[in-house]
Protein backbone atom coordinates (compact mmCIF):
# COMPACT_ATOMS: atom_id res chain seq x y z
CA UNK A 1 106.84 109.34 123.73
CA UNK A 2 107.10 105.79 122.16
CA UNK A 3 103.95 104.15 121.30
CA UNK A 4 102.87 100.92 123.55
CA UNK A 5 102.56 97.15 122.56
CA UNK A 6 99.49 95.73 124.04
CA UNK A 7 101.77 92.51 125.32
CA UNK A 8 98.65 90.44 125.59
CA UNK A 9 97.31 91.16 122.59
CA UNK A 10 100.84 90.20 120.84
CA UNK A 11 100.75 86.79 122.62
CA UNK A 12 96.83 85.94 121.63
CA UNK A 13 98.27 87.09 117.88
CA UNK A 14 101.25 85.17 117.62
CA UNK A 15 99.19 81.97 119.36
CA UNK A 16 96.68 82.20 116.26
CA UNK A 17 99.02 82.51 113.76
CA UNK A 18 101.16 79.63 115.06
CA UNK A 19 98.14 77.98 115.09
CA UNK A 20 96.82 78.84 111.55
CA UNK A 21 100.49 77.46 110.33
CA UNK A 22 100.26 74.13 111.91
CA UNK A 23 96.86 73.76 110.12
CA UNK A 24 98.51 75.08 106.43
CA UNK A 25 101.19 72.60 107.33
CA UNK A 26 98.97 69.81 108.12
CA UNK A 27 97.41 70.07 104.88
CA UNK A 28 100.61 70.65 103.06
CA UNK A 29 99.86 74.38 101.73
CA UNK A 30 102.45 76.42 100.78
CA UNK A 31 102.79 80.32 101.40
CA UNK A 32 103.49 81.89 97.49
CA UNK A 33 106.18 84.12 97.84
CA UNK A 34 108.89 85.40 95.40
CA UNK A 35 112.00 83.59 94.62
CA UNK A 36 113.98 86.66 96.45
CA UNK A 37 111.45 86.64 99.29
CA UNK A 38 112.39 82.64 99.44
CA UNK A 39 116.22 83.26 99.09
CA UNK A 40 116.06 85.66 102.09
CA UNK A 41 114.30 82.58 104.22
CA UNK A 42 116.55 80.51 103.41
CA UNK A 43 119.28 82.45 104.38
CA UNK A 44 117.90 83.28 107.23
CA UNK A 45 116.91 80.17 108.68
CA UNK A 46 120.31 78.04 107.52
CA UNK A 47 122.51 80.47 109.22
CA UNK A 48 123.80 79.75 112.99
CA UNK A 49 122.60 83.30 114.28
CA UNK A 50 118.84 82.80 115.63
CA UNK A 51 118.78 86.55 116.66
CA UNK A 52 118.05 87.62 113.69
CA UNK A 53 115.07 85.19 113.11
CA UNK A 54 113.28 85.97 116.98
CA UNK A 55 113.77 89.51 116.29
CA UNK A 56 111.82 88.79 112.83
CA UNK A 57 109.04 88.05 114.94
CA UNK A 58 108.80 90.42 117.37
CA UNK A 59 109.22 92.83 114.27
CA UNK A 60 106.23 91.18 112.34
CA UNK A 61 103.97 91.36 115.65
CA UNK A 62 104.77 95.06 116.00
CA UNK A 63 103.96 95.73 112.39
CA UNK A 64 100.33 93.18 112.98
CA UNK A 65 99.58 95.01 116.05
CA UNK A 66 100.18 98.41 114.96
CA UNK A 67 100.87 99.75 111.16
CA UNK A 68 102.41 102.74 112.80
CA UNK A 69 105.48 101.23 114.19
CA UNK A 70 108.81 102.01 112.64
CA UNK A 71 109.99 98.16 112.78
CA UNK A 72 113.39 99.60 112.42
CA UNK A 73 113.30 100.82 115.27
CA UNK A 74 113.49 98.62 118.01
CA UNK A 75 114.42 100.88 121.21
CA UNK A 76 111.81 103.42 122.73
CA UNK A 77 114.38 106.14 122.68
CA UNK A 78 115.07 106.17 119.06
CA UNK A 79 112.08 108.13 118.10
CA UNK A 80 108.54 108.34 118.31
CA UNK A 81 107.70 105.42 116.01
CA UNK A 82 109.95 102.51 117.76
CA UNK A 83 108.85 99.94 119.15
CA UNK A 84 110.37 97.98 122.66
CA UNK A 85 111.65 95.26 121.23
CA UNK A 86 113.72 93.56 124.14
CA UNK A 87 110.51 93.73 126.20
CA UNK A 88 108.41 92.22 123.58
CA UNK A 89 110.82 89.58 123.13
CA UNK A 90 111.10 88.79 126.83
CA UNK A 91 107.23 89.36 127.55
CA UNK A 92 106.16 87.16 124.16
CA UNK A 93 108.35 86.24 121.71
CA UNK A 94 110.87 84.07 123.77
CA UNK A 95 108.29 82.82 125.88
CA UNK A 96 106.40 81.39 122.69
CA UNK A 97 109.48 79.85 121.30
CA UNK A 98 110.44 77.95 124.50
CA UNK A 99 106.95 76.99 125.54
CA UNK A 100 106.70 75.27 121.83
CA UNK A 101 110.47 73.99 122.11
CA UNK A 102 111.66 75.75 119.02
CA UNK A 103 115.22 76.27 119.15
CA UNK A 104 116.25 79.78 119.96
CA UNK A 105 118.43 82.05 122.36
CA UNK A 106 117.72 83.45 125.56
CA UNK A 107 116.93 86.69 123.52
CA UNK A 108 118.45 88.81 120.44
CA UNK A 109 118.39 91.71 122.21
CA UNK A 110 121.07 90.58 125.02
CA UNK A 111 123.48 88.58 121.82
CA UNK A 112 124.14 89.78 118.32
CA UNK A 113 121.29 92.93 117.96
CA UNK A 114 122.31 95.05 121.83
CA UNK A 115 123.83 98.33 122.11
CA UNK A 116 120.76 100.07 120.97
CA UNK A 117 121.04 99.22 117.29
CA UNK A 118 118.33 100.44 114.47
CA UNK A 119 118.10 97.42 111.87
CA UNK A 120 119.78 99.59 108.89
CA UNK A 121 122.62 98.63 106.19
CA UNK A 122 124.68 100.25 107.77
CA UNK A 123 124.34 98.00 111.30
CA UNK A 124 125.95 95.32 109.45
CA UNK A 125 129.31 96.72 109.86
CA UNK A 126 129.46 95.04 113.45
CA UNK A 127 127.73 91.46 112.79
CA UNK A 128 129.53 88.34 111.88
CA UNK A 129 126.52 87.15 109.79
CA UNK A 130 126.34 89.81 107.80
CA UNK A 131 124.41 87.62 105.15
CA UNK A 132 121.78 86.44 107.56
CA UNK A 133 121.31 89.96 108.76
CA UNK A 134 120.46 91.27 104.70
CA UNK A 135 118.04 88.56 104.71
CA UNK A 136 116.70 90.33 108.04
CA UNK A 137 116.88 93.51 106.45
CA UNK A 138 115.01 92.18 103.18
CA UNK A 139 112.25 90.85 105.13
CA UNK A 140 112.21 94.23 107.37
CA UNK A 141 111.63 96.34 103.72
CA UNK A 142 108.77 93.83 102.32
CA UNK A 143 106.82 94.85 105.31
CA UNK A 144 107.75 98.42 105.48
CA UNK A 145 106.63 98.51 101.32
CA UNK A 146 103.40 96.47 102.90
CA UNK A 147 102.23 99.77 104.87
């Protein structure tokens, strides 16, 4: 059986972080991260495919809520160690975005990352941004070396 997301608890977390980063950005302060870490954002955010960047979230939330997620894994059915992504998305992440009118789609999960995918190299094969989705999949192993 899949392990559970408290979906409260995800929504109270991702409130106080959004909150913390409005305060950093209010007094100017940079996050220090490496020049390939920066790459990856930048990447990321300049390409046209917001999927990848709301299922970023949802992904980091897992991981903050519970180190024992797979976060490469985001279907119950793939193993014991996913995560439900979709729900979390629809439940929090999407919610969050829309309620604080940053741009994003009416959920990855239903546009470029459906069909039951696990985010591995080899998933790729079927995206259009394939460069956006390494920059995914870079940010996906810096928190699964972070366990």
């Amino acid at each position: 059986m899949a392990r559970q997301i408290d979906y409260a608890a995800a929504r109270k977390r991702l409130d106080k972080a959004f909150a913390e980063a409005e305060v950093d950005f209010g007094k100017e302060q940079i996050a220090q991260v490496s020049s390939g870490t920066e790459t990856a954002a930048d990447t990321l955010f300049e390409s046209g495919t917001q999927a990848f960047r709301e299922a970023l979230v949802g992904c980091a939330l897992a991981r903050i809520l519970d180190q024992g997620f797979d976060i490469r894994l985001p279907y119950v059915k793939q193993g014991d160690d996913a995560f439900n992504g979709r729900t979390l998305d629809e439940r929090v992440v999407n919610p969050f975005l829309h309620e604080k009118e940053i741009p994003s789609s009416k959920g990855p999960y239903l546009s470029a990352l459906r069909r039951n995918v696990s985010f591995v190299k080899e998933t790729a094969k079927g995206l259009r941004d394939k460069a956006a989705y390494g920059a995914f999949l870079r940010f996906l192993g810096e928190s699964a070396t972070s366990r």
